[in-house]
PDB file of N, CA and C in Angstrom:
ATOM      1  N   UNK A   1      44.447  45.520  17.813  1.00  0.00           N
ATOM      2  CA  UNK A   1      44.943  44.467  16.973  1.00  0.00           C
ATOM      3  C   UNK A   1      46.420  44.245  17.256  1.00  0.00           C
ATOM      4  N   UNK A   2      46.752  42.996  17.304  1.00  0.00           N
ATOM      5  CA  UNK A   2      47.876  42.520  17.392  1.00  0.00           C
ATOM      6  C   UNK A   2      49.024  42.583  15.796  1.00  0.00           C
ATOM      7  N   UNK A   3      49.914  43.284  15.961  1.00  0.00           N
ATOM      8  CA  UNK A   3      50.625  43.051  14.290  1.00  0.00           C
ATOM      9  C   UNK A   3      51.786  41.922  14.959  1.00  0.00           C
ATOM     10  N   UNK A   4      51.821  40.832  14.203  1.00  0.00           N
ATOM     11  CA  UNK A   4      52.394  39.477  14.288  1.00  0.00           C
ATOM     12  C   UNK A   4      53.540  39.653  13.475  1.00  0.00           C
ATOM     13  N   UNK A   5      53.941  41.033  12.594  1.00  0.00           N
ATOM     14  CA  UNK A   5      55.234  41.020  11.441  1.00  0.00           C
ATOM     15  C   UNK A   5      56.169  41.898  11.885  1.00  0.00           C
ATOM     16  N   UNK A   6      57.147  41.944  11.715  1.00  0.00           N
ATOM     17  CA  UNK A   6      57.692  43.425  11.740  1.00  0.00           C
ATOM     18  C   UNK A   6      57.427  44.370  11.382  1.00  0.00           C
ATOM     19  N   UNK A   7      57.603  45.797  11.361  1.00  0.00           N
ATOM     20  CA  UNK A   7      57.035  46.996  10.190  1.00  0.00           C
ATOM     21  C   UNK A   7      57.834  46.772   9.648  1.00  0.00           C
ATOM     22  N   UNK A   8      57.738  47.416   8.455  1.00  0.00           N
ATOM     23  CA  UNK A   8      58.724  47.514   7.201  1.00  0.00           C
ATOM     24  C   UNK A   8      59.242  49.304   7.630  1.00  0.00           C
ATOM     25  N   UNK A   9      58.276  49.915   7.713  1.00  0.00           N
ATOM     26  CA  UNK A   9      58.754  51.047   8.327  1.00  0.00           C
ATOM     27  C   UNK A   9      57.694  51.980   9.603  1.00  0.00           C
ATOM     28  N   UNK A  10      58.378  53.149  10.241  1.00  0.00           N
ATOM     29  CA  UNK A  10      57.515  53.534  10.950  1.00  0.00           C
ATOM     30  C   UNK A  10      57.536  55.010  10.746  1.00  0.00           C
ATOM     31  N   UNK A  11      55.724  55.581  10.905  1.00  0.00           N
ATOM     32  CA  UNK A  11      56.075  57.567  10.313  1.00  0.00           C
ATOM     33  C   UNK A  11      56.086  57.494  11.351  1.00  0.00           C
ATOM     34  N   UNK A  12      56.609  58.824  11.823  1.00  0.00           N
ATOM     35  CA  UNK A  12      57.286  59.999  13.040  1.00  0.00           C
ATOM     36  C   UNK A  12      56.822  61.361  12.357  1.00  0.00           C
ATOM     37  N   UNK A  13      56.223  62.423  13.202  1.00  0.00           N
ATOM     38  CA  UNK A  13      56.045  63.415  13.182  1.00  0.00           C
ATOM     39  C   UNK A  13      56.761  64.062  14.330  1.00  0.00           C
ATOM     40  N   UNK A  14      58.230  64.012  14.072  1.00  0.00           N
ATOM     41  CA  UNK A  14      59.434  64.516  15.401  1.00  0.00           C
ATOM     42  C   UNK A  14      59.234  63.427  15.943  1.00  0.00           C
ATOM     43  N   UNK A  15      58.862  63.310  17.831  1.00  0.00           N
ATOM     44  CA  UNK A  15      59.022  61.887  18.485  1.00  0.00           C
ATOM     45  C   UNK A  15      57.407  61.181  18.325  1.00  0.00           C
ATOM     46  N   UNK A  16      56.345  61.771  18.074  1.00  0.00           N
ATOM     47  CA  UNK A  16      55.239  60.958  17.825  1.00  0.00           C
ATOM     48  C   UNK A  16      55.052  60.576  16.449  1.00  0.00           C
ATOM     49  N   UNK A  17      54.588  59.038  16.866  1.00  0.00           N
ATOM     50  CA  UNK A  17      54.511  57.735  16.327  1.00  0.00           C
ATOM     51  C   UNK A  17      53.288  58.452  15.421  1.00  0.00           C
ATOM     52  N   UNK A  18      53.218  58.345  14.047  1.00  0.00           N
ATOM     53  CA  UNK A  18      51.687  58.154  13.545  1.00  0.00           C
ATOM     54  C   UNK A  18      51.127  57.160  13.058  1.00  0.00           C
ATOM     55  N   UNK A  19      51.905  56.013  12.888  1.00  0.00           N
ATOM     56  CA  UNK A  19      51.686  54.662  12.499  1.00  0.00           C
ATOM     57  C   UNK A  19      52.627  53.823  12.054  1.00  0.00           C
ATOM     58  N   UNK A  20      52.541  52.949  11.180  1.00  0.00           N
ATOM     59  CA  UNK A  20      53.425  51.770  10.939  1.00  0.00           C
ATOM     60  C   UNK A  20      53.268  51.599   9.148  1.00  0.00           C
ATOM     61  N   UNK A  21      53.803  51.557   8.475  1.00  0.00           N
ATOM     62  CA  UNK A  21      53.515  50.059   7.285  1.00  0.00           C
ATOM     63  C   UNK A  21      54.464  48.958   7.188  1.00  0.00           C
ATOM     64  N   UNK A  22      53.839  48.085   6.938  1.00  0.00           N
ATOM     65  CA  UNK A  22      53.888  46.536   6.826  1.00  0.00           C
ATOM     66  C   UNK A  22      54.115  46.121   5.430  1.00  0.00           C
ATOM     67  N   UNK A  23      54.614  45.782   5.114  1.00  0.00           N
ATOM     68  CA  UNK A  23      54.796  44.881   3.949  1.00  0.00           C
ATOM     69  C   UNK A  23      54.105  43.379   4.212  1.00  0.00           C
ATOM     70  N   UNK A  24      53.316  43.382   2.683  1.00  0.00           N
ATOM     71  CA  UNK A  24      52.871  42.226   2.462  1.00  0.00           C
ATOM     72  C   UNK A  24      52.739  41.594   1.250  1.00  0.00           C
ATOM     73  N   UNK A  25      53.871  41.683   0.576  1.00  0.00           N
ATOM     74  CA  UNK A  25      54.577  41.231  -0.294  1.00  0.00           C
ATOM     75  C   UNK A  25      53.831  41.623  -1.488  1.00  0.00           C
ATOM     76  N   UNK A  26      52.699  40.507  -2.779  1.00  0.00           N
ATOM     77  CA  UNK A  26      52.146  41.231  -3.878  1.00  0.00           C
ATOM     78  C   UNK A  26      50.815  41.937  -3.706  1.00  0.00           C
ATOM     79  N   UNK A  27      50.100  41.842  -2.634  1.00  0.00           N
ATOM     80  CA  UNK A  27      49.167  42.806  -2.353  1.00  0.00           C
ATOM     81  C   UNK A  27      49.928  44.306  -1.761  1.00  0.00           C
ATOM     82  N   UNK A  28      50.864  44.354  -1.612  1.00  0.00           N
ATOM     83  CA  UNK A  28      51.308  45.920  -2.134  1.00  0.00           C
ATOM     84  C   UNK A  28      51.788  46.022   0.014  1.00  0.00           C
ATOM     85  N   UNK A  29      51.692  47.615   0.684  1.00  0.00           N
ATOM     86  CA  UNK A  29      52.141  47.908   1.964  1.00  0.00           C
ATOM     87  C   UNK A  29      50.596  48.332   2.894  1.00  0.00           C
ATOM     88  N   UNK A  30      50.549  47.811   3.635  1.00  0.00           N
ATOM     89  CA  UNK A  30      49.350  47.849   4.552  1.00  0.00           C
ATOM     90  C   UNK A  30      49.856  49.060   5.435  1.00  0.00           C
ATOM     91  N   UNK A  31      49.069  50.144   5.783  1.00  0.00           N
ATOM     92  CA  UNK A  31      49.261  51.121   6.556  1.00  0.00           C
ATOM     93  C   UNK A  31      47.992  51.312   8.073  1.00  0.00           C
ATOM     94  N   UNK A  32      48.962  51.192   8.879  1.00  0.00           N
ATOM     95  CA  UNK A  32      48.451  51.253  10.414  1.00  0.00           C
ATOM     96  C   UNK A  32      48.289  52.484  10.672  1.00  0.00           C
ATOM     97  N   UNK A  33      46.995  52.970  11.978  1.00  0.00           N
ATOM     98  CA  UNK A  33      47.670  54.605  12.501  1.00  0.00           C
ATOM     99  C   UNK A  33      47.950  54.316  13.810  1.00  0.00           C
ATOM    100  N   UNK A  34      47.968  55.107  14.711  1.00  0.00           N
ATOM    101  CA  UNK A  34      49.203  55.038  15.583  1.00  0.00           C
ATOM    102  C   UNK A  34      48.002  54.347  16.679  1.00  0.00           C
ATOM    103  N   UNK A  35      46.943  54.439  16.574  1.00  0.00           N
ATOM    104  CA  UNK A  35      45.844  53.451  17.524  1.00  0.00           C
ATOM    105  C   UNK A  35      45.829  51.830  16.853  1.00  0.00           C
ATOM    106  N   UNK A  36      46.373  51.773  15.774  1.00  0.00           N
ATOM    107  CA  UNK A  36      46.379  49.860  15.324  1.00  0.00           C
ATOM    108  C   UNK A  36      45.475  50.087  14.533  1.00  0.00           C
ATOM    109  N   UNK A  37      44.841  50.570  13.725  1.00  0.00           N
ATOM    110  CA  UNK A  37      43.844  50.124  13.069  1.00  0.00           C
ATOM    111  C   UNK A  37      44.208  50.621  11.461  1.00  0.00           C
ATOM    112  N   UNK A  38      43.898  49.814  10.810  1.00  0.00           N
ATOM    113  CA  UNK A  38      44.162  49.671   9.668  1.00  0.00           C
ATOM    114  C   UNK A  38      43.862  50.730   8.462  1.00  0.00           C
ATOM    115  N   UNK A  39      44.695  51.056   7.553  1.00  0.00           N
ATOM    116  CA  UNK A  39      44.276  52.399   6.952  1.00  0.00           C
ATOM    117  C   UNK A  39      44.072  52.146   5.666  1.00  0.00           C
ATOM    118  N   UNK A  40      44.043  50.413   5.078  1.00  0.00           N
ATOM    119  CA  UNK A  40      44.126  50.273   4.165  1.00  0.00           C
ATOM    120  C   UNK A  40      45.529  49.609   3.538  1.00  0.00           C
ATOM    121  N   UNK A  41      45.327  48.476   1.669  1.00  0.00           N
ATOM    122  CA  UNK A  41      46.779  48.496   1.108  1.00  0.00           C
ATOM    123  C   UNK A  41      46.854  49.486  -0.021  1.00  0.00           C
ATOM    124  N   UNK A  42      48.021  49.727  -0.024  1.00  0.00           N
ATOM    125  CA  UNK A  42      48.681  50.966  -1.010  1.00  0.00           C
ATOM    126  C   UNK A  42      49.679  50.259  -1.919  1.00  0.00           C
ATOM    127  N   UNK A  43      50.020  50.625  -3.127  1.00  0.00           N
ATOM    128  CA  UNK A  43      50.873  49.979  -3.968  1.00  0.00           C
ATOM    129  C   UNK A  43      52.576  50.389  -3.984  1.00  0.00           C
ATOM    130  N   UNK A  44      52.684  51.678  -3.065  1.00  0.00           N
ATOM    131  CA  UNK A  44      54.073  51.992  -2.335  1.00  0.00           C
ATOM    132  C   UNK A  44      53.722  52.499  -1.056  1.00  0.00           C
ATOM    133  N   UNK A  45      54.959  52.330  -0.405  1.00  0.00           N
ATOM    134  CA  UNK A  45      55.287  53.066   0.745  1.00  0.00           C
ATOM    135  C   UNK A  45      54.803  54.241   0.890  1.00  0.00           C
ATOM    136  N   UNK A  46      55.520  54.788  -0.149  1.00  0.00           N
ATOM    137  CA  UNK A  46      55.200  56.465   0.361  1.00  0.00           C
ATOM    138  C   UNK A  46      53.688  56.553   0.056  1.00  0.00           C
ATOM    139  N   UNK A  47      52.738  55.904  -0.496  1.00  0.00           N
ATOM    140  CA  UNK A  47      51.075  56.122  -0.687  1.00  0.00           C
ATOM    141  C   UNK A  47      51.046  56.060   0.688  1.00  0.00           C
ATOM    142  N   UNK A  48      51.127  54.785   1.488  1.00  0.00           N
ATOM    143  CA  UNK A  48      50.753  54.363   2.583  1.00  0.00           C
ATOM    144  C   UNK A  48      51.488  55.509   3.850  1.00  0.00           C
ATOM    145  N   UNK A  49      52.447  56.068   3.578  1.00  0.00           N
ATOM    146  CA  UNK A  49      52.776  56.992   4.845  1.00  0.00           C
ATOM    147  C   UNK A  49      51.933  58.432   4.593  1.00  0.00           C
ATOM    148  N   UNK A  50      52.085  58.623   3.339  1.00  0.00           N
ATOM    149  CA  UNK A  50      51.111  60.276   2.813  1.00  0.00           C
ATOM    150  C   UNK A  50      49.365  59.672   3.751  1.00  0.00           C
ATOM    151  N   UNK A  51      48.713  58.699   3.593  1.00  0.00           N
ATOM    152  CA  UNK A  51      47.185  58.526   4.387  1.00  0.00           C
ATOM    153  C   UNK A  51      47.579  58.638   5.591  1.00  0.00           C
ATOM    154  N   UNK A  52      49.053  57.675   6.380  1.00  0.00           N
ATOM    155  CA  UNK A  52      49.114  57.766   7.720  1.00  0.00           C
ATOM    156  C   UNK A  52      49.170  59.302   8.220  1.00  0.00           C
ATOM    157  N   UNK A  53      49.690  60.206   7.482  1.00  0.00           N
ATOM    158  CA  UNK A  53      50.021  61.630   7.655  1.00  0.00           C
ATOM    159  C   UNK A  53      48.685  62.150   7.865  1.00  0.00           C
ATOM    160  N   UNK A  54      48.293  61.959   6.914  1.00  0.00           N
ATOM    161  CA  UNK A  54      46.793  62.960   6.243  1.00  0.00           C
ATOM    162  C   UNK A  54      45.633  62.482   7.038  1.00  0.00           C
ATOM    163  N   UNK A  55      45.770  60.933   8.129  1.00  0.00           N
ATOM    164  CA  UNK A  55      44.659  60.696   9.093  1.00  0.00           C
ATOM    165  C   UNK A  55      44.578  61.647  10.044  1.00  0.00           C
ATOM    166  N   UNK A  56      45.301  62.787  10.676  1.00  0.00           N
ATOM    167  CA  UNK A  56      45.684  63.802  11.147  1.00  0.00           C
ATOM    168  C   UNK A  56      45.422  64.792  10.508  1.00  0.00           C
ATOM    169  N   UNK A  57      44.855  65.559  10.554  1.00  0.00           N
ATOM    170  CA  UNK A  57      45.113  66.912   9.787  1.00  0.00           C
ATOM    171  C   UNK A  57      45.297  67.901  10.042  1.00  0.00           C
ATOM    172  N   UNK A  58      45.718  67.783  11.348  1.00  0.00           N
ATOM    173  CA  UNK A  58      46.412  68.665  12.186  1.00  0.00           C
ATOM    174  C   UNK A  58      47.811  68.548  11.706  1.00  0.00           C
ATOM    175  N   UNK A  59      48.469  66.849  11.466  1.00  0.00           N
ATOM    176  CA  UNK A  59      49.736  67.336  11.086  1.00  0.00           C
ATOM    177  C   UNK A  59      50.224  67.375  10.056  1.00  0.00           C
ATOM    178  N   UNK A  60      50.943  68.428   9.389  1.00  0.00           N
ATOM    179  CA  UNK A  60      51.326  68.414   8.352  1.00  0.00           C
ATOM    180  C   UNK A  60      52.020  66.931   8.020  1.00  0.00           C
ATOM    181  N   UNK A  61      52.631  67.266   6.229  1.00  0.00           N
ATOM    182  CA  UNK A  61      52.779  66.045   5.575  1.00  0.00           C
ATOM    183  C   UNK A  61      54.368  66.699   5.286  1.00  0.00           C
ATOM    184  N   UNK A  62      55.582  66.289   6.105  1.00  0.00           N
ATOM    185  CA  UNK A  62      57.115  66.767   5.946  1.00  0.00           C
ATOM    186  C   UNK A  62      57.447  66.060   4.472  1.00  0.00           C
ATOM    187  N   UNK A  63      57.869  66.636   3.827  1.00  0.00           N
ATOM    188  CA  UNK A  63      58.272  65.899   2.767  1.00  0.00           C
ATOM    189  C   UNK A  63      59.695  64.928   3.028  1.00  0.00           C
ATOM    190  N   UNK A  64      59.948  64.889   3.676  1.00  0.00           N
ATOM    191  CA  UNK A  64      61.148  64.324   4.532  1.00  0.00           C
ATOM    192  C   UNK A  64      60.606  62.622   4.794  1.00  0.00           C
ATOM    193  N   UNK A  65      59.496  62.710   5.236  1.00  0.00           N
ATOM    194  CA  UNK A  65      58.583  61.381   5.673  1.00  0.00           C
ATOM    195  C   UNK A  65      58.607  60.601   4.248  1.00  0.00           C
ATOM    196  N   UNK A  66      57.921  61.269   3.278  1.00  0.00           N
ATOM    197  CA  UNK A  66      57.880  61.010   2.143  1.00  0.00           C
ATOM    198  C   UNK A  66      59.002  60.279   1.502  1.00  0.00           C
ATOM    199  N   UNK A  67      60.020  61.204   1.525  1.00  0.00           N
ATOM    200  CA  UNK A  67      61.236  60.849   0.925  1.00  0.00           C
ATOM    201  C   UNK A  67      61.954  59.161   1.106  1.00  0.00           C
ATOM    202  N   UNK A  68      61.763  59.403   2.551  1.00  0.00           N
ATOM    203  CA  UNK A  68      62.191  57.999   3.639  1.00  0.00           C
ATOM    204  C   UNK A  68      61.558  56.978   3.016  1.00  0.00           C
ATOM    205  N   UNK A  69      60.325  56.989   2.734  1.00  0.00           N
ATOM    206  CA  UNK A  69      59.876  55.900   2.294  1.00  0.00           C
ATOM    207  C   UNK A  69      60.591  55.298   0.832  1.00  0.00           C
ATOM    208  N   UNK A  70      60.429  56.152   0.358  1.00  0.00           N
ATOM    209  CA  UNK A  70      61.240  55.793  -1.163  1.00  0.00           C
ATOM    210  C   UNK A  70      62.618  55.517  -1.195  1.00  0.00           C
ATOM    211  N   UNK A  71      63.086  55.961  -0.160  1.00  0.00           N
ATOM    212  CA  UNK A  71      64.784  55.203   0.294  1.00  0.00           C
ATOM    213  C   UNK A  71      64.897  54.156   0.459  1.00  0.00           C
ATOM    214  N   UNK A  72      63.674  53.694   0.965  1.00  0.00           N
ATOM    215  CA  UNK A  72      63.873  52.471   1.479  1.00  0.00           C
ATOM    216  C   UNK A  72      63.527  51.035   0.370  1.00  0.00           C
ATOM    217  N   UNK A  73      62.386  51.583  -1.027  1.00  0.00           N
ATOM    218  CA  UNK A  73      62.792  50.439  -2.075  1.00  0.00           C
ATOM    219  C   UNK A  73      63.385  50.618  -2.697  1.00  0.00           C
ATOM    220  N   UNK A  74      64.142  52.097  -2.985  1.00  0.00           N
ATOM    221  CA  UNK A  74      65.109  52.165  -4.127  1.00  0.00           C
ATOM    222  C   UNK A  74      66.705  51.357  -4.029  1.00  0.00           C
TER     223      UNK A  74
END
């Protein structure tokens, strides 16, 4: 799939990518994984980066990732 928007933000687990979210204004943040495919909308950021994390479960969930997200609407 092609994403036509900017991200609003992107998770990192160190230098690998695990996906993207998108903002899409009142339907809430759309979360990508790092193959394009859609993980679903979430009503914050940090919902939508905790699934991008947890599609992995190999990799842990940094609370650091977490945090980032909430920096970014507060």
């Amino acid at each position: 799939m092609t994403v036509l928007v900017e991200p609003f933000s992107s998770v990192y687990d160190d230098r690998s990518r695990l996906g993207v979210i998108l903002a899409r204004g009142r339907s809430g943040f759309e979360a990508y994984a790092a193959d394009d495919h859609s993980l679903g909308l979430f009503p914050s950021p940090r919902k939508a980066a905790a699934v991008i994390t947890t599609t992995r479960p190999w990799v842990a969930v940094p609370s650091t990732l977490l945090a980032r997200a909430d920096e970014v609407i507060e």
